[in-house]
Every structure is written in structure tokens, then in C-alpha cells.
Protein backbone atom coordinates (compact mmCIF):
# COMPACT_ATOMS: atom_id res chain seq x y z
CA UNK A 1 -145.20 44.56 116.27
CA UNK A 2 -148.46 43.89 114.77
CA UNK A 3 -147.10 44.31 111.51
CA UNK A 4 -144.12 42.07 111.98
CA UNK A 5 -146.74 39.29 112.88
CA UNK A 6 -148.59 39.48 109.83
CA UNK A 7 -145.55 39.65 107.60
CA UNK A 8 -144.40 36.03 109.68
CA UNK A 9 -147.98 35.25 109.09
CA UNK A 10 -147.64 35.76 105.24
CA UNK A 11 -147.57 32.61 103.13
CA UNK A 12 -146.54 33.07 100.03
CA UNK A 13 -146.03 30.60 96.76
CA UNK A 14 -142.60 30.60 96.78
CA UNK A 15 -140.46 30.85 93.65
CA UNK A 16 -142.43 28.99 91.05
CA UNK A 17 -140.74 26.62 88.03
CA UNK A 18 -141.23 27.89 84.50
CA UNK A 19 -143.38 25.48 82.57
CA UNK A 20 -141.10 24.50 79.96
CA UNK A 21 -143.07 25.15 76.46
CA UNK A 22 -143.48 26.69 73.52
CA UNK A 23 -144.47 30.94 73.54
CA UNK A 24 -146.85 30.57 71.68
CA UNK A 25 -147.23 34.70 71.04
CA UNK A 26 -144.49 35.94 68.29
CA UNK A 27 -143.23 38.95 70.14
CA UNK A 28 -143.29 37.91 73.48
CA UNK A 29 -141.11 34.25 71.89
CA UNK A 30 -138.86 37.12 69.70
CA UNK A 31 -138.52 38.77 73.55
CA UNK A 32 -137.76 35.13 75.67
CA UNK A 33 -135.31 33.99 72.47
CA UNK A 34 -133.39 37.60 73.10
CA UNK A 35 -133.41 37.35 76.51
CA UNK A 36 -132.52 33.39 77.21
CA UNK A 37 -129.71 33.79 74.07
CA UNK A 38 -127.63 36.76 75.69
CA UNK A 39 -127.80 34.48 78.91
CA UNK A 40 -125.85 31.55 77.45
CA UNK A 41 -123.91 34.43 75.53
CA UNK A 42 -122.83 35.74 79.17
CA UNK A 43 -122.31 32.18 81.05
CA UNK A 44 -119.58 31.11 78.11
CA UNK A 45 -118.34 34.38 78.62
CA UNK A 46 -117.74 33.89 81.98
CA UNK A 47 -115.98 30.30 81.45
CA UNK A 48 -113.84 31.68 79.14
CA UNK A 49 -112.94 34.17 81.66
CA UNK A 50 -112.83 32.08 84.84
CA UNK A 51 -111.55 28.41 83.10
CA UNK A 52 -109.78 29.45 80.33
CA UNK A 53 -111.51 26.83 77.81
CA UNK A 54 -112.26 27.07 74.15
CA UNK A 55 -115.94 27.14 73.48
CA UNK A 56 -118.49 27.77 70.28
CA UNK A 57 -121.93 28.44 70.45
CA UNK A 58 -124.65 28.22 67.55
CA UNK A 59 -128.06 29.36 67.25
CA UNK A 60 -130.43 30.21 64.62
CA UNK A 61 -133.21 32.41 65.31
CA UNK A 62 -137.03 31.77 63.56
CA UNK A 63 -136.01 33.62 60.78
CA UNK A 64 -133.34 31.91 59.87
CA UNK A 65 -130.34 34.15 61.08
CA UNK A 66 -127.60 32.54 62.91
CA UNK A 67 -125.78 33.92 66.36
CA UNK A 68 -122.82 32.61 67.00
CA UNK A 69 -120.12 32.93 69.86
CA UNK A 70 -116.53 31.29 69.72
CA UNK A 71 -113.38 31.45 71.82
CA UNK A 72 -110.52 31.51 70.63
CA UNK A 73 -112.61 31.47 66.61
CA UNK A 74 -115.34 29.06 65.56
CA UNK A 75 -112.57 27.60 63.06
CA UNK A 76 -110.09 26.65 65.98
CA UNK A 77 -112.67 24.77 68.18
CA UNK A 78 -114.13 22.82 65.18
CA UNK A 79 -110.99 21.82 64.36
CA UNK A 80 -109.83 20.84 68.16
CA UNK A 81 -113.57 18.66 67.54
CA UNK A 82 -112.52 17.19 64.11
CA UNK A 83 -109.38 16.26 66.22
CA UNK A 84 -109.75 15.65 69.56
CA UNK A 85 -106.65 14.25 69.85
CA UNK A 86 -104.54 17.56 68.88
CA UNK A 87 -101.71 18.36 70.69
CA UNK A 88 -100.62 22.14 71.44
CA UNK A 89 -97.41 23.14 70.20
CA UNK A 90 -94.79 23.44 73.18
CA UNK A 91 -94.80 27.38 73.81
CA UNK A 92 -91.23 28.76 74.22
CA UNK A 93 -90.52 30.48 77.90
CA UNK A 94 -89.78 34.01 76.39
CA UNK A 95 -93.27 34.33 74.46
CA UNK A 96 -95.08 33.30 77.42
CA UNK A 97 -95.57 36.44 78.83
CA UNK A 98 -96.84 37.37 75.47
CA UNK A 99 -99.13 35.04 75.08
CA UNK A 100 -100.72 35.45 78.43
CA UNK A 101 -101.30 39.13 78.09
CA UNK A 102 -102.83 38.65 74.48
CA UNK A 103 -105.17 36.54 75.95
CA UNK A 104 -105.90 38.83 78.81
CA UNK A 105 -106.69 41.47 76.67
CA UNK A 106 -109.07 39.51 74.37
CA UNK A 107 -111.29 38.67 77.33
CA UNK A 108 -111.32 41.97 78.33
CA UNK A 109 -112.51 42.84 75.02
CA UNK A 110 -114.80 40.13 75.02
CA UNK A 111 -116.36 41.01 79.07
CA UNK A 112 -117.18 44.80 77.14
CA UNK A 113 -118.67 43.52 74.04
CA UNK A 114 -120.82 41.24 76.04
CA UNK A 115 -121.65 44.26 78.46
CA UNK A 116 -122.67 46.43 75.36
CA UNK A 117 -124.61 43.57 73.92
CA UNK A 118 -126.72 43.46 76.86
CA UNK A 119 -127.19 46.79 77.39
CA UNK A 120 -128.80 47.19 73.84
CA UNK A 121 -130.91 44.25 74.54
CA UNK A 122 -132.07 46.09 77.42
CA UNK A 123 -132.91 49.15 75.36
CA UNK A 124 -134.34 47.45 72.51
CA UNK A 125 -136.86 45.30 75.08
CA UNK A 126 -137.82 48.30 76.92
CA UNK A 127 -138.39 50.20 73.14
CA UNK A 128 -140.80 47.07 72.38
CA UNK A 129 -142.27 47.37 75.19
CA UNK A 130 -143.12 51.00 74.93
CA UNK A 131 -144.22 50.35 71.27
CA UNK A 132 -146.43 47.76 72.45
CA UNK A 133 -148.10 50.27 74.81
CA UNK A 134 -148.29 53.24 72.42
CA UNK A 135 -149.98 51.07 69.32
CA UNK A 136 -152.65 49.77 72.47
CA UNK A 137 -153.62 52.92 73.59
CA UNK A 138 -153.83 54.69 69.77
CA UNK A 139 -156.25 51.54 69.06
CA UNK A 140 -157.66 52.87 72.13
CA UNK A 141 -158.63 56.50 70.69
CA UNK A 142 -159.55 55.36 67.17
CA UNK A 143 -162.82 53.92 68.70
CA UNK A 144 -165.48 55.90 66.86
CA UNK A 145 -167.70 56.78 70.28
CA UNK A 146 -164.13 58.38 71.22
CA UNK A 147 -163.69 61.17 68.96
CA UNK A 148 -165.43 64.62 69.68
CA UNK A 149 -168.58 65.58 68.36
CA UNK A 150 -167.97 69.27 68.24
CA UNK A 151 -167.59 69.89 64.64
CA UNK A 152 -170.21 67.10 63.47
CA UNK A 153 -172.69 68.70 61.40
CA UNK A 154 -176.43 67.77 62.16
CA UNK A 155 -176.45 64.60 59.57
CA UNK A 156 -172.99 63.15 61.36
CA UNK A 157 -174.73 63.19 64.64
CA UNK A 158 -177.54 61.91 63.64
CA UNK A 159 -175.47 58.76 62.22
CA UNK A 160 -173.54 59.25 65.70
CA UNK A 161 -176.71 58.64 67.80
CA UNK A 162 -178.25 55.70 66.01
CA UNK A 163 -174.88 53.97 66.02
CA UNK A 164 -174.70 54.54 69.81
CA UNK A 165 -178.42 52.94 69.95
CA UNK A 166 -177.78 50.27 68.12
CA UNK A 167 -174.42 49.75 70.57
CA UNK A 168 -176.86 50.09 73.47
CA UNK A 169 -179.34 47.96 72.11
CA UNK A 170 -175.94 45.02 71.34
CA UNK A 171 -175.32 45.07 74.72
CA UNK A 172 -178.84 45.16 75.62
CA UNK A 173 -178.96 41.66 74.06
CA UNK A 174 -175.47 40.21 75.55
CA UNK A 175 -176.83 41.20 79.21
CA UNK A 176 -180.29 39.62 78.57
CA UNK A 177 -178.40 36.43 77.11
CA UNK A 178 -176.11 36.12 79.70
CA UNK A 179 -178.94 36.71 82.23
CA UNK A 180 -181.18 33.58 80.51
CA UNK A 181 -177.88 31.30 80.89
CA UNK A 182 -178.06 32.21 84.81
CA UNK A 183 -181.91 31.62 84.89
CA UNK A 184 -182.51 28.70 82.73
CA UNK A 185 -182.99 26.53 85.50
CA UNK A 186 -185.41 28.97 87.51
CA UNK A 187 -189.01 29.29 87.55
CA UNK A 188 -189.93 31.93 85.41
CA UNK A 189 -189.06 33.06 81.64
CA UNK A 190 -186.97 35.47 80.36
CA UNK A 191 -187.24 37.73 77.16
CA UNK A 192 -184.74 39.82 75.57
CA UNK A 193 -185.37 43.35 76.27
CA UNK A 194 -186.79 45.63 73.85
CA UNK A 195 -186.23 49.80 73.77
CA UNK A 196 -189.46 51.57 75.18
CA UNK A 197 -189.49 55.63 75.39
CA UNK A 198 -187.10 56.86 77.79
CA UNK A 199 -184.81 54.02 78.04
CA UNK A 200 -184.40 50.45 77.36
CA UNK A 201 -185.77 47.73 79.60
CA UNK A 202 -183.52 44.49 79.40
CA UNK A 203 -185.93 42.18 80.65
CA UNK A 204 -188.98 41.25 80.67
CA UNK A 205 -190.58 38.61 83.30
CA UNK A 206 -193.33 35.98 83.01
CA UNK A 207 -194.64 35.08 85.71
């Protein structure tokens, strides 16, 4: 009961509108372009189907390469646009029948192709998106401070602990930095820390 309360109870932002802009990342705008182009791909498709119209569709992607999607050909609509005014030829009643089933079976061809189409986009997204992960977390494990020392002889990990000393000592300095922002408007004086035996203090007070 309890629970049903606090799911009433809920507010939530409600479905939010897309900013319409520019992506400004390459991948993720190679990713939206795939995505938003086998949509209008699949919505003629499904005119075609459902009104029986004639309809061409041309994009070109950032590099250049065009995508293009016709019914019945590119060549027939831009001609039906050069004339507008183009009447069909009278169709005799015995190759009717004909007709109509030819043009069932291209949209059924065309409904599969589309299908296909999508479900390699789907693969290929779901690859670069893997890919993505993989290169992040091999960055991830070429960071010097995570490879094993066993192995090192004594000089490496001598080099090893000075480099990790000087890393302390870098963010030694950020912290105290930071810190002086927060306190610039207090009292008292701050002073970027300095190593002492033992440890590192990171600040150092004035009364």
C-alpha cells in the first residue's frame, strides 16, 4: 500500500523535447545520422506500403557519400517531378492482376531489405559501442602506476617511486590550491604544503 503511495507520489519530468542542434562529437553525430536516416528509410517504407505513392529520398552523409531510397526508381519519380502533369497509360483489364502482384512482391522485398538494414544498424551501433568501451578501459591499464612491479629491477623502482612522489606531491599542490580558492576570503593564510619525513603535510596555517 505504502509503496503504491509513493509511486502516486512520484513526480517525474515527463518525456523531455530534444534540443534541436548540432552533435557536436563525431561518433556520437556518425551514430544520430545512422540512426535518424534508417528512420525516414522505414516511414517511406511504410507509405509505400500503406498509400501506394511514388517517393525518393536523398541524403549525403559528412563524407560525402550519398543514401538514397526510391519507389518505383529514382529515374521514374524525377521524371513524374520534371512533369507533373504526366498521365499513366490506361492499363488493360487482363494485366491487372499482373501488375498488382508485381507490385506486391516488390514491397515485400522492399519491407525485408529495410528489416535487414536495420538489423545491421543495430549490430554495427552496439559493435561501436563495445569498441568505444574496450579502447576506454585499455587507456585505462596503460597508466604507468598500473602495471606490476614484480619484475622491475632495483633502478626501475627506484624511477617508479620518485614518479609516484612527484604524483603525490602534483596533487599535493591541486588540493592546497583548491583549498586557498575556498579560504581566500577567511582570516588566516594558506601555504602550499611541502613533504616532511613520513608524509606530506598539505597545509600549513598562519595564524
Amino acid at each position: 500500500m505504502s509503496s503504491t503511495k509513493q509511486a502516486k507520489g512520484r513526480k517525474t519530468k515527463g518525456k523531455q523535447k530534444i534540443e534541436m542542434k548540432k552533435v557536436e562529437n563525431y561518433g556520437d553525430r556518425m551514430i544520430t545520422f545512422s540512426k535518424r536516416k534508417a528512420g525516414i528509410f522505414k516511414k517511406m517504407n511504410e507509405l509505400v506500403a500503406m498509400c501506394d505513392v511514388e517517393v525518393a529520398f536523398l541524403i549525403f552523409s559528412q563524407s560525402k557519400k550519398p543514401y538514397t531510397f526510391a519507389h518505383p526508381s529514382m529515374k521514374e519519380v524525377a521524371d513524374r517531378l520534371k512533369n507533373p502533369s504526366r498521365q499513366e497509360p490506361l492499363e488493360r483489364d487482363d494485366t491487372r492482376p499482373l501488375v498488382e502482384a508485381y507490385k506486391k512482391r516488390r514491397l515485400h522485398d522492399l519491407v525485408k531489405k529495410m528489416e535487414a538494414l536495420e538489423e545491421e544498424l543495430a549490430m554495427d551501433l552496439e559493435k561501436l559501442k563495445l569498441l568505444k568501451e574496450s579502447r576506454n578501459e585499455k587507456n585505462l591499464d596503460k597508466m604507468w602506476w598500473n602495471f606490476p612491479s614484480e619484475g622491475l629491477s632495483a633502478k626501475e623502482l627506484q624511477q617508479r617511486y620518485q614518479a609516484m612522489l612527484e604524483l603525490r606531491d602534483n596533487l599535493c599542490d591541486n588540493m592546497a590550491h583548491l583549498r586557498l580558492g575556498k579560504d581566500c576570503g577567511g582570516s588566516s593564510s594558506v601555504r602550499v604544503g611541502r613533504r616532511v619525513s613520513g608524509g606530506v603535510r598539505l597545509f600549513d596555517r598562519e595564524a
